[in-house]
C-alpha atoms as a PDB file:
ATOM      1  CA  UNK A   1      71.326 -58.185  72.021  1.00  0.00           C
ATOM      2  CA  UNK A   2      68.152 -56.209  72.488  1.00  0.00           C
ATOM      3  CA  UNK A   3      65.387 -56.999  74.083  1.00  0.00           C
ATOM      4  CA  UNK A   4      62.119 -57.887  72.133  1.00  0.00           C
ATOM      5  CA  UNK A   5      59.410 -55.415  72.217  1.00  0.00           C
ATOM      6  CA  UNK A   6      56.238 -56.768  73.324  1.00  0.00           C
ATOM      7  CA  UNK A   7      52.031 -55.548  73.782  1.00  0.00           C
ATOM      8  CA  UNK A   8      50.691 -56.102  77.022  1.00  0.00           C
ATOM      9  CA  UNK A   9      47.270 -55.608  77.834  1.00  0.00           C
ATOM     10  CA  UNK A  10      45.115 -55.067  80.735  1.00  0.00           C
ATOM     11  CA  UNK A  11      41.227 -55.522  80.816  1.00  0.00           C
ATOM     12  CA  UNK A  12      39.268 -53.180  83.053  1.00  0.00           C
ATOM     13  CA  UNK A  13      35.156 -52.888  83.575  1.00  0.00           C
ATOM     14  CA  UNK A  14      33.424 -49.708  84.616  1.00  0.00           C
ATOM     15  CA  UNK A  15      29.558 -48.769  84.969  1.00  0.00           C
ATOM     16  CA  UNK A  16      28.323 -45.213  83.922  1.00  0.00           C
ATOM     17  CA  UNK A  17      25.234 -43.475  82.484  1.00  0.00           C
ATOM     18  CA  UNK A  18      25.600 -40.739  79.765  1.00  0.00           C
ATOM     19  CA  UNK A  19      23.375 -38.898  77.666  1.00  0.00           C
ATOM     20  CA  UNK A  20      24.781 -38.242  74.103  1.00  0.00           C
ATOM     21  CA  UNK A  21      23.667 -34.810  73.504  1.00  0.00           C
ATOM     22  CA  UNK A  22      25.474 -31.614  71.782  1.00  0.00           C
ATOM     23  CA  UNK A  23      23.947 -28.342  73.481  1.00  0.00           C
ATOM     24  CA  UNK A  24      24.479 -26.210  70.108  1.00  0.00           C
ATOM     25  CA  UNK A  25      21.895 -28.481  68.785  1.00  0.00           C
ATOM     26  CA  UNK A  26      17.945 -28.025  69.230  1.00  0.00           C
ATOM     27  CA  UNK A  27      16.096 -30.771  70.955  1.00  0.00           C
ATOM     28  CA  UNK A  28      14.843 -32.024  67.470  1.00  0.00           C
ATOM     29  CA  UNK A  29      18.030 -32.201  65.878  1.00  0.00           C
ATOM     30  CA  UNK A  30      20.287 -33.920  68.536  1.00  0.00           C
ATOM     31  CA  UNK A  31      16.961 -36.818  68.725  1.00  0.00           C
ATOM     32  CA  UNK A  32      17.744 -36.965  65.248  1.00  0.00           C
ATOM     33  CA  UNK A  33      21.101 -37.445  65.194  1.00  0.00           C
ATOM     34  CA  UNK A  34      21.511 -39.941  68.601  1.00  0.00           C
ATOM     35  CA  UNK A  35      18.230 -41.209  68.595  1.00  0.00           C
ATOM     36  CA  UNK A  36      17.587 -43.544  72.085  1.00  0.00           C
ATOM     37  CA  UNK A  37      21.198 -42.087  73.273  1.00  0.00           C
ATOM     38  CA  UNK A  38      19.917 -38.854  73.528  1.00  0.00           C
ATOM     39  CA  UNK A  39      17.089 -39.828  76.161  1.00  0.00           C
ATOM     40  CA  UNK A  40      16.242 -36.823  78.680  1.00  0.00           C
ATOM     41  CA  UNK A  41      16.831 -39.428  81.568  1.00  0.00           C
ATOM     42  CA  UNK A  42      20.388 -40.657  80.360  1.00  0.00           C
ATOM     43  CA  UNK A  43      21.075 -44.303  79.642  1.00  0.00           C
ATOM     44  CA  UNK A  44      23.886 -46.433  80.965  1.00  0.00           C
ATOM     45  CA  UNK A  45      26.425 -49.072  79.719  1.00  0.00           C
ATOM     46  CA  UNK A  46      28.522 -51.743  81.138  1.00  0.00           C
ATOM     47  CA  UNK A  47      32.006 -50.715  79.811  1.00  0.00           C
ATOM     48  CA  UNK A  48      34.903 -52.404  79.314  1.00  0.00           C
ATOM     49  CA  UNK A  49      38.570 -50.692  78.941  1.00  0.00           C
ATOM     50  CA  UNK A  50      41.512 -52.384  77.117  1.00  0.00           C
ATOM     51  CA  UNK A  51      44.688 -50.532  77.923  1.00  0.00           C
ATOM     52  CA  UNK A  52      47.432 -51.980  75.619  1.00  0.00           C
ATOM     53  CA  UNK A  53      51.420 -50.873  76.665  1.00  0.00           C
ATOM     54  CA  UNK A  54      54.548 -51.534  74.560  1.00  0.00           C
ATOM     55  CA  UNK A  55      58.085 -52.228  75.412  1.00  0.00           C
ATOM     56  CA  UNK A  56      60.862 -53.977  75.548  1.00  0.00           C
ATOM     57  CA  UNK A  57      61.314 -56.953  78.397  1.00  0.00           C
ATOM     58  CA  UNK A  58      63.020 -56.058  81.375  1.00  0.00           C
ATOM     59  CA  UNK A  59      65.713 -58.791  81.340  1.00  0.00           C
ATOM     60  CA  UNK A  60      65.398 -58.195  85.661  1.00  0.00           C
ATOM     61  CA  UNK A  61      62.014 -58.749  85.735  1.00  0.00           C
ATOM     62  CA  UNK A  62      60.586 -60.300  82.689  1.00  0.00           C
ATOM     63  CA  UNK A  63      57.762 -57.918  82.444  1.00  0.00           C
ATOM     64  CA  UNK A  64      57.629 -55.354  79.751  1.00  0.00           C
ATOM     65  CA  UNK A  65      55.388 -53.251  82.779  1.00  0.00           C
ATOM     66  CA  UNK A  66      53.908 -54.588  85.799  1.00  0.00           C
ATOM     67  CA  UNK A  67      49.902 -55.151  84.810  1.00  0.00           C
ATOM     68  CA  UNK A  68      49.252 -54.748  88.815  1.00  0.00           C
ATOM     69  CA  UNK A  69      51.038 -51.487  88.279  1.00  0.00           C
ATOM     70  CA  UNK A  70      48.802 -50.807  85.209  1.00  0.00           C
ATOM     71  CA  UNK A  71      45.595 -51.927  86.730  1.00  0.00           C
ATOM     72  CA  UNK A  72      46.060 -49.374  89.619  1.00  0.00           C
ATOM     73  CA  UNK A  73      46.906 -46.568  87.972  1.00  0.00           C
ATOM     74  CA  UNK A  74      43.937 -47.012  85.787  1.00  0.00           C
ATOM     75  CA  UNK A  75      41.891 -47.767  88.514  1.00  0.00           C
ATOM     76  CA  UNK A  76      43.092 -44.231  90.327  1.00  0.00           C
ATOM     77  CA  UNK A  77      43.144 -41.871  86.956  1.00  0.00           C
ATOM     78  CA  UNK A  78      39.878 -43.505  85.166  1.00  0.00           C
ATOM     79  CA  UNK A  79      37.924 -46.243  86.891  1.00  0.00           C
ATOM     80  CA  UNK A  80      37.315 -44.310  90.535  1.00  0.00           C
ATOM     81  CA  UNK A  81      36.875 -41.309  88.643  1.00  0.00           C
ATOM     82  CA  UNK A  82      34.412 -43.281  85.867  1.00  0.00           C
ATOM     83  CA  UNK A  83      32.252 -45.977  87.394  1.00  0.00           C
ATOM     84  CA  UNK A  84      28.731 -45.585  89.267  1.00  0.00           C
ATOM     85  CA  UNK A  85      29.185 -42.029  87.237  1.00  0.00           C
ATOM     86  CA  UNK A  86      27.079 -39.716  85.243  1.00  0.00           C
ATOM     87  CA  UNK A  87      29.322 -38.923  82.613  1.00  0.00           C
ATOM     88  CA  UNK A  88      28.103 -35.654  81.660  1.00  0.00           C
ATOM     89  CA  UNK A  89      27.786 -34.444  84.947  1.00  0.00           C
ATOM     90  CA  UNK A  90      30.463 -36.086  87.175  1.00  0.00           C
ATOM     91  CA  UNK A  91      33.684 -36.569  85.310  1.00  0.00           C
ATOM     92  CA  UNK A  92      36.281 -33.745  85.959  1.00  0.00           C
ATOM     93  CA  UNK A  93      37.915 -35.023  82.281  1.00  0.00           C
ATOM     94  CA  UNK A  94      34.516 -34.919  80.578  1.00  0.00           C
ATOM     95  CA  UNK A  95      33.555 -31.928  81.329  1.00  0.00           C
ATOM     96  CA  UNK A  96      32.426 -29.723  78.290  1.00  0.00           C
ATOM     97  CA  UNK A  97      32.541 -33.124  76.660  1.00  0.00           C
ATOM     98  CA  UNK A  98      29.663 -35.147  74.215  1.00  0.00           C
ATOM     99  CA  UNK A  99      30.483 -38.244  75.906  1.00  0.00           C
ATOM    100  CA  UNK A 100      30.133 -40.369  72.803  1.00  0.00           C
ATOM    101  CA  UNK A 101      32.467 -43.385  73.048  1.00  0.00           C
ATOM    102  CA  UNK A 102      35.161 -41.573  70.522  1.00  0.00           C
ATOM    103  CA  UNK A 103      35.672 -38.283  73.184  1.00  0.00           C
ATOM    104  CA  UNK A 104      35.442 -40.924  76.137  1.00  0.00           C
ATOM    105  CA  UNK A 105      38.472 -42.934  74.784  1.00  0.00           C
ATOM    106  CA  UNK A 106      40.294 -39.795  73.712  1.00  0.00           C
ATOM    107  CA  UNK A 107      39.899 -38.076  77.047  1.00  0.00           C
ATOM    108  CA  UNK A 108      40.915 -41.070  78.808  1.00  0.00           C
ATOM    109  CA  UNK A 109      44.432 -41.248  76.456  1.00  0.00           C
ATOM    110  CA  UNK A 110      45.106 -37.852  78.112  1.00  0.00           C
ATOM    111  CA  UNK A 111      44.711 -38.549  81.434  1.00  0.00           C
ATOM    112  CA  UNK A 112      46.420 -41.914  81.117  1.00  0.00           C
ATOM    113  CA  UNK A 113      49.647 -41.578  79.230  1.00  0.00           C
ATOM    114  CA  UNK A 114      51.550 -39.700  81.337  1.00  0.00           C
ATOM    115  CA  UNK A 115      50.969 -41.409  83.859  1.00  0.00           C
ATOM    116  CA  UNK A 116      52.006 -44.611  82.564  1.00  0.00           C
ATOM    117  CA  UNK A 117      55.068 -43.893  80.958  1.00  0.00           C
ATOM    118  CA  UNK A 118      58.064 -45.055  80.462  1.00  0.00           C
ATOM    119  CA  UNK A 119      55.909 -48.107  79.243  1.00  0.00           C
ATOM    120  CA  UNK A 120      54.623 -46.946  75.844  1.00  0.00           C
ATOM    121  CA  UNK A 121      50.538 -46.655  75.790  1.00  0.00           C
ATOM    122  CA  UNK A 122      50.152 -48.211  72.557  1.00  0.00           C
ATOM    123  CA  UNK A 123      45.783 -48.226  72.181  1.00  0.00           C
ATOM    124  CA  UNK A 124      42.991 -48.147  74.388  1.00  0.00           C
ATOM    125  CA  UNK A 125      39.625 -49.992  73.511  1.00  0.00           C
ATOM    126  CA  UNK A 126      37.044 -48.705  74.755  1.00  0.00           C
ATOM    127  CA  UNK A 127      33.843 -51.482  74.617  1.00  0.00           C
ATOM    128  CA  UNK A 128      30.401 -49.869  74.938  1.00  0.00           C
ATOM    129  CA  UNK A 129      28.504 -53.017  74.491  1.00  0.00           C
ATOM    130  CA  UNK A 130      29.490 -56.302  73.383  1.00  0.00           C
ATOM    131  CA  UNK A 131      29.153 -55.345  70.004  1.00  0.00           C
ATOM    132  CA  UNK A 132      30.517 -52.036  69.383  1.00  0.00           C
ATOM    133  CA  UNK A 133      33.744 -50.671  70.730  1.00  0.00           C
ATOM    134  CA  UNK A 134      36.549 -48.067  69.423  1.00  0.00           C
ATOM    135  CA  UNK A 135      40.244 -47.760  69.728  1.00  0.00           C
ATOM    136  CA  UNK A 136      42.694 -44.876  70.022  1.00  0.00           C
ATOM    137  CA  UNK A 137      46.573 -45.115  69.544  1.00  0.00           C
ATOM    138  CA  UNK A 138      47.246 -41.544  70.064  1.00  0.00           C
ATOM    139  CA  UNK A 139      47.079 -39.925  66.477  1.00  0.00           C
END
């Protein structure tokens, strides 16, 4: 009999600044386009990352991955890397990067997945405020 395949999720917070701001723009246009996000003197957010995995139960251990396991490799690959941050300036996998919420998710996928595997990553959630967030699932 197989195993059932299950979601887990782990909840992580971060704190960065960012300025939302695409160089190939003028000044004018990029204040149109992002408004108070593109402020000169960067604005920050409280974040909060969902990291969802998928797979079957380990029949040794009941877990379908170990969220300790989860939570530190996050915390090494994203958080420690992320938080306290200026995300245009400071983040090795931003770099070259409009850190709108989309790319931030995205980026984070790419540093993530491998790393968690053989547990499937199945979406990260990526909340900006406590209103808006996005999610990613790899497509």
């Amino acid at each position: 009999m197989s195993m059932p395949m299950v979601t887990v999720t782990r909840r992580l917070r971060f704190n960065a600044a960012h300025r939302v701001h695409n160089p190939a723009l003028s000044d004018e246009e990029n204040a149109r386009l992002f408004g108070k996000c593109n402020n000169r003197n960067w604005h920050g957010h409280n974040y909060v990352l969902e990291v969802s995995l998928r797979g079957p139960i380990d029949p040794v251990t009941g877990y379908v991955i170990d969220l300790g396991r989860v939570r530190d490799i996050v915390e090494r690959e994203v958080i420690e890397k992320t938080d306290h941050r200026n995300l245009n300036l400071e983040v090795d996998y931003l770099a070259g990067i409009n850190p709108t919420s989309e790319n931030i998710v995205v980026a984070m996928w790419r540093v993530l997945e491998p790393s968690l595997r053989p547990a499937q990553l199945q979406r990260l959630r990526l909340w900006e405020t406590e209103n808006n967030y996005v999610e990613y699932d790899g497509e």
